[in-house]
N, C-alpha and C. Protein backbone atom coordinates (compact mmCIF):
# COMPACT_ATOMS: atom_id res chain seq x y z
N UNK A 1 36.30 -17.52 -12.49
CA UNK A 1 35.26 -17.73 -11.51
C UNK A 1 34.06 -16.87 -11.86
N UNK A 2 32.90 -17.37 -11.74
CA UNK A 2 31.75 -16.78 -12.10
C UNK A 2 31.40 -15.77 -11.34
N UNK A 3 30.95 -14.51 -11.00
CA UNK A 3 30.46 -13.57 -10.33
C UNK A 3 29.25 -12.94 -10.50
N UNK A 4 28.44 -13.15 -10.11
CA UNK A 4 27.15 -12.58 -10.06
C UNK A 4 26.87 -11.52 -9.06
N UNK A 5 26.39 -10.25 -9.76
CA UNK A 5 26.12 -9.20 -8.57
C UNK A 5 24.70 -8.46 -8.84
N UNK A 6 23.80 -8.79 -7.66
CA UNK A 6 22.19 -8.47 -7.29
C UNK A 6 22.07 -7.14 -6.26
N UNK A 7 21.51 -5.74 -7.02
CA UNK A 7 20.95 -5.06 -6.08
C UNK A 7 19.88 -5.40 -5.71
N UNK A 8 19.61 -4.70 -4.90
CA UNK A 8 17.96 -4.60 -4.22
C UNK A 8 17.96 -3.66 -3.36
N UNK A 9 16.56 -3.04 -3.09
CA UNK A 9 16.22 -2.44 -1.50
C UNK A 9 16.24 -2.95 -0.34
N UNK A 10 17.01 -2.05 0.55
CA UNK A 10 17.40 -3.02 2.27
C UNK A 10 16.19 -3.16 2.71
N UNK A 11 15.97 -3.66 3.32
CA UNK A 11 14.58 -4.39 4.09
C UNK A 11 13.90 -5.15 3.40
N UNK A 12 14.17 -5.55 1.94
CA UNK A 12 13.07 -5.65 1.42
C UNK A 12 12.88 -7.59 1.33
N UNK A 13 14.05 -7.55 1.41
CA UNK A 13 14.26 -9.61 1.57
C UNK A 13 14.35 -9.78 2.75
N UNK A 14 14.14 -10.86 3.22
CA UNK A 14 14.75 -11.16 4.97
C UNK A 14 15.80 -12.13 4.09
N UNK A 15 16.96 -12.06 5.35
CA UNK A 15 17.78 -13.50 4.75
C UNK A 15 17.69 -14.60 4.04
N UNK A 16 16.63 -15.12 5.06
CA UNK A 16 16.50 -16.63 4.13
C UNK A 16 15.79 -16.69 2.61
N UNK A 17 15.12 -15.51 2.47
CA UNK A 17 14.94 -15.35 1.09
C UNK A 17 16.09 -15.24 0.11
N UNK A 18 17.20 -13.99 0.57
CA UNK A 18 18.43 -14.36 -0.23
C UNK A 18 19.49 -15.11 -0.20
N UNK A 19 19.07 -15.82 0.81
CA UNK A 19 20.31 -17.20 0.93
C UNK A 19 19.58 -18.12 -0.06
N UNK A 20 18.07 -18.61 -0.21
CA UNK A 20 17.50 -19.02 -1.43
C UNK A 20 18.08 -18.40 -2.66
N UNK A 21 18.04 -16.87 -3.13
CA UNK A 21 18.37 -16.40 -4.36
C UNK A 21 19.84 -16.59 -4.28
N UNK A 22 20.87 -17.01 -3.68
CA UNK A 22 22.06 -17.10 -3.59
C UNK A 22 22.05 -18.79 -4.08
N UNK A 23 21.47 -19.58 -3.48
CA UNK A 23 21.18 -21.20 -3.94
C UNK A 23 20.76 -21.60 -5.38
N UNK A 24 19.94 -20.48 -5.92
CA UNK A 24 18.78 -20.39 -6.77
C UNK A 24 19.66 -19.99 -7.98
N UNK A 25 20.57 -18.75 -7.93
CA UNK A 25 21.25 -18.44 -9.42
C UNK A 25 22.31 -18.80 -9.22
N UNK A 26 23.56 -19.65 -8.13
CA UNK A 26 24.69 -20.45 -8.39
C UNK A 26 23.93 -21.79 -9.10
N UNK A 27 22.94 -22.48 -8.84
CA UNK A 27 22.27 -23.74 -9.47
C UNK A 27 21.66 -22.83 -11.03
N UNK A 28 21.75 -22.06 -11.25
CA UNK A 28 21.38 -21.63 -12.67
C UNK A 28 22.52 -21.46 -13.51
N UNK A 29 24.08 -21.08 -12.73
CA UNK A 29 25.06 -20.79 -13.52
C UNK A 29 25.77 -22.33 -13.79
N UNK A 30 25.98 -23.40 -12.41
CA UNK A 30 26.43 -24.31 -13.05
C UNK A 30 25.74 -24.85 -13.75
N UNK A 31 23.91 -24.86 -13.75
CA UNK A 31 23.62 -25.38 -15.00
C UNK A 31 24.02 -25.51 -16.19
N UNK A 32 24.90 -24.29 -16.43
CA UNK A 32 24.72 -23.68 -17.98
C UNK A 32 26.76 -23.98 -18.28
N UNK A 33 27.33 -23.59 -16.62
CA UNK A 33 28.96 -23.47 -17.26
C UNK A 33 29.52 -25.02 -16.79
N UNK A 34 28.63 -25.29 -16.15
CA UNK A 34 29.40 -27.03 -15.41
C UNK A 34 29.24 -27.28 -14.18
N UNK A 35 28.96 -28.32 -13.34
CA UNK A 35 29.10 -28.50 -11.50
C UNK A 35 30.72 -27.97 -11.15
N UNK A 36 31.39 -28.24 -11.92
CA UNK A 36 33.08 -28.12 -11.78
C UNK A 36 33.00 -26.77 -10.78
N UNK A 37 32.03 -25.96 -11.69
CA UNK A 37 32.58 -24.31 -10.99
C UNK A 37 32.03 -23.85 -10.34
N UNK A 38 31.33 -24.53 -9.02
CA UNK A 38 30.51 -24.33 -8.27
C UNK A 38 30.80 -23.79 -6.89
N UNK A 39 32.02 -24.54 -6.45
CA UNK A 39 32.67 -24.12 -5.58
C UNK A 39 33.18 -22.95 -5.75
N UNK A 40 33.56 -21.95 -6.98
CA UNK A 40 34.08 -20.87 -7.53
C UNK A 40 32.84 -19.94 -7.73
N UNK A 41 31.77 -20.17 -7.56
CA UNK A 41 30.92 -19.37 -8.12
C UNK A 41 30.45 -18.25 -6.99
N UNK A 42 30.39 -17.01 -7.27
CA UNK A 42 30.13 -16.51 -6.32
C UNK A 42 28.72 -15.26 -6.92
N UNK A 43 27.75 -15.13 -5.79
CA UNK A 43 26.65 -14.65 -5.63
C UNK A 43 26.91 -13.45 -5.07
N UNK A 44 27.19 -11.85 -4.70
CA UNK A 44 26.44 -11.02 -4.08
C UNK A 44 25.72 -10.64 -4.52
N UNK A 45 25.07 -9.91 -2.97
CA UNK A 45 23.57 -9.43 -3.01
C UNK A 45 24.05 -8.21 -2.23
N UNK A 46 23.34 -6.60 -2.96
CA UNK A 46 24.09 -6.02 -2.07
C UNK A 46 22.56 -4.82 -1.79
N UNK A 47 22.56 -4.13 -0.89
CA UNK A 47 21.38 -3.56 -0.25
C UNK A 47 21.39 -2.34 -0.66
N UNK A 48 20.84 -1.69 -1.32
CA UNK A 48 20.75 -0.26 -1.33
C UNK A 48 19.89 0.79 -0.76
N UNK A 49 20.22 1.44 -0.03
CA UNK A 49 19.41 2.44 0.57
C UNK A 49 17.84 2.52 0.29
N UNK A 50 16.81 2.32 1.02
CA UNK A 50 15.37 2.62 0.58
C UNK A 50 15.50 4.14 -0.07
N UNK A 51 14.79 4.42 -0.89
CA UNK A 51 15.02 5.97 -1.55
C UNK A 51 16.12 6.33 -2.48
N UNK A 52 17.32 5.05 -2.33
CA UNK A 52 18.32 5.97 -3.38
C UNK A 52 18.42 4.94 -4.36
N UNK A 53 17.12 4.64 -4.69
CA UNK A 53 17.20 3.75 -6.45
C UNK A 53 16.24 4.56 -6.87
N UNK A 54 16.27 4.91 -8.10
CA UNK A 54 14.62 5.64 -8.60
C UNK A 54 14.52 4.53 -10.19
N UNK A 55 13.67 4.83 -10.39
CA UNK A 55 12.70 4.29 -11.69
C UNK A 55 11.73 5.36 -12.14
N UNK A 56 12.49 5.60 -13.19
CA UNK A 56 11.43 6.67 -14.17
C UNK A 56 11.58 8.17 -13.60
N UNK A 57 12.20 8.51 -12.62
CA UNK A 57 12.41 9.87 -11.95
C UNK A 57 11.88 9.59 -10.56
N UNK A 58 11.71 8.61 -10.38
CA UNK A 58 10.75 8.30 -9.01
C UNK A 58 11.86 7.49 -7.70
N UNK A 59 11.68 7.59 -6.82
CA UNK A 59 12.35 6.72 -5.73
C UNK A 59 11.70 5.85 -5.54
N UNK A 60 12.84 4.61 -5.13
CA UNK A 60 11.92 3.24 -4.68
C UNK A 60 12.15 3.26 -3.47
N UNK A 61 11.32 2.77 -2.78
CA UNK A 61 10.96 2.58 -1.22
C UNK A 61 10.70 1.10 -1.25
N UNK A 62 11.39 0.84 0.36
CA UNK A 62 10.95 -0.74 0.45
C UNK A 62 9.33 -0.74 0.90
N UNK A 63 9.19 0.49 1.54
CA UNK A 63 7.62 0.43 1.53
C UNK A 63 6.56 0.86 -0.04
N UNK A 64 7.59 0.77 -0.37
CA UNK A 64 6.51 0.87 -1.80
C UNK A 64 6.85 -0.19 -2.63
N UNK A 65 7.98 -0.94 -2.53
CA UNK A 65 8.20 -2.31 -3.06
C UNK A 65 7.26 -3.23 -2.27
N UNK A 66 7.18 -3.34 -0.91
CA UNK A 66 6.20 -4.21 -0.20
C UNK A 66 4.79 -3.66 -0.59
N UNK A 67 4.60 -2.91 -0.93
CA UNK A 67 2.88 -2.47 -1.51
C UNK A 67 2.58 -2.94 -2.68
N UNK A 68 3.70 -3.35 -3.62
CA UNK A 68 3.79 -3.75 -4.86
C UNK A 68 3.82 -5.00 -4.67
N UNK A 69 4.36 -5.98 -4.22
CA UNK A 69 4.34 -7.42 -4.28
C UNK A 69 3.18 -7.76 -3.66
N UNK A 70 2.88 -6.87 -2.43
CA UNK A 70 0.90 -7.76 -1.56
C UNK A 70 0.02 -7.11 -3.01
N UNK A 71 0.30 -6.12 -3.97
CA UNK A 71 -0.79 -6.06 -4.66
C UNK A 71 -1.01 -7.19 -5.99
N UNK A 72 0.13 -8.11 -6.16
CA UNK A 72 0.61 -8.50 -7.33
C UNK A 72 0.07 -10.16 -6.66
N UNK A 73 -0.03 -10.40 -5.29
CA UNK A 73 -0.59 -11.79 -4.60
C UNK A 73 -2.25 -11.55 -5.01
């Protein structure tokens, strides 16, 4: 069975965004392994604390992830 596992920062999706990314990379895996294993395929998404991911020595914040995506629109 296929398993796919997605961090991210809590706050930073609302649901229906990752019920999309949950729709979005099971339709990318049976693309590639078959429809057969679709029903088997499984997606988490799991939340990590605002502050306890860093990049480069730095902490990520969902408020500094949301400052980053309105600057990137």
């Amino acid at each position: 069975m296929p398993l796919v596992q997605i961090k991210g920062i809590s706050e930073f999706l609302t649901l229906d965004q990752k019920q999309e990314i949950i729709q979005k990379v099971t339709d990318a895996i049976v693309s590639v392994e078959g429809e057969g294993l679709r029903p088997i395929t499984w997606v988490l998404l799991e939340d990590v604390p605002s502050g306890a991911w860093g990049v480069g020595g730095e902490p990520v914040t969902t408020e500094g992830l949301k400052e980053l995506a309105t600057a990137k629109q």
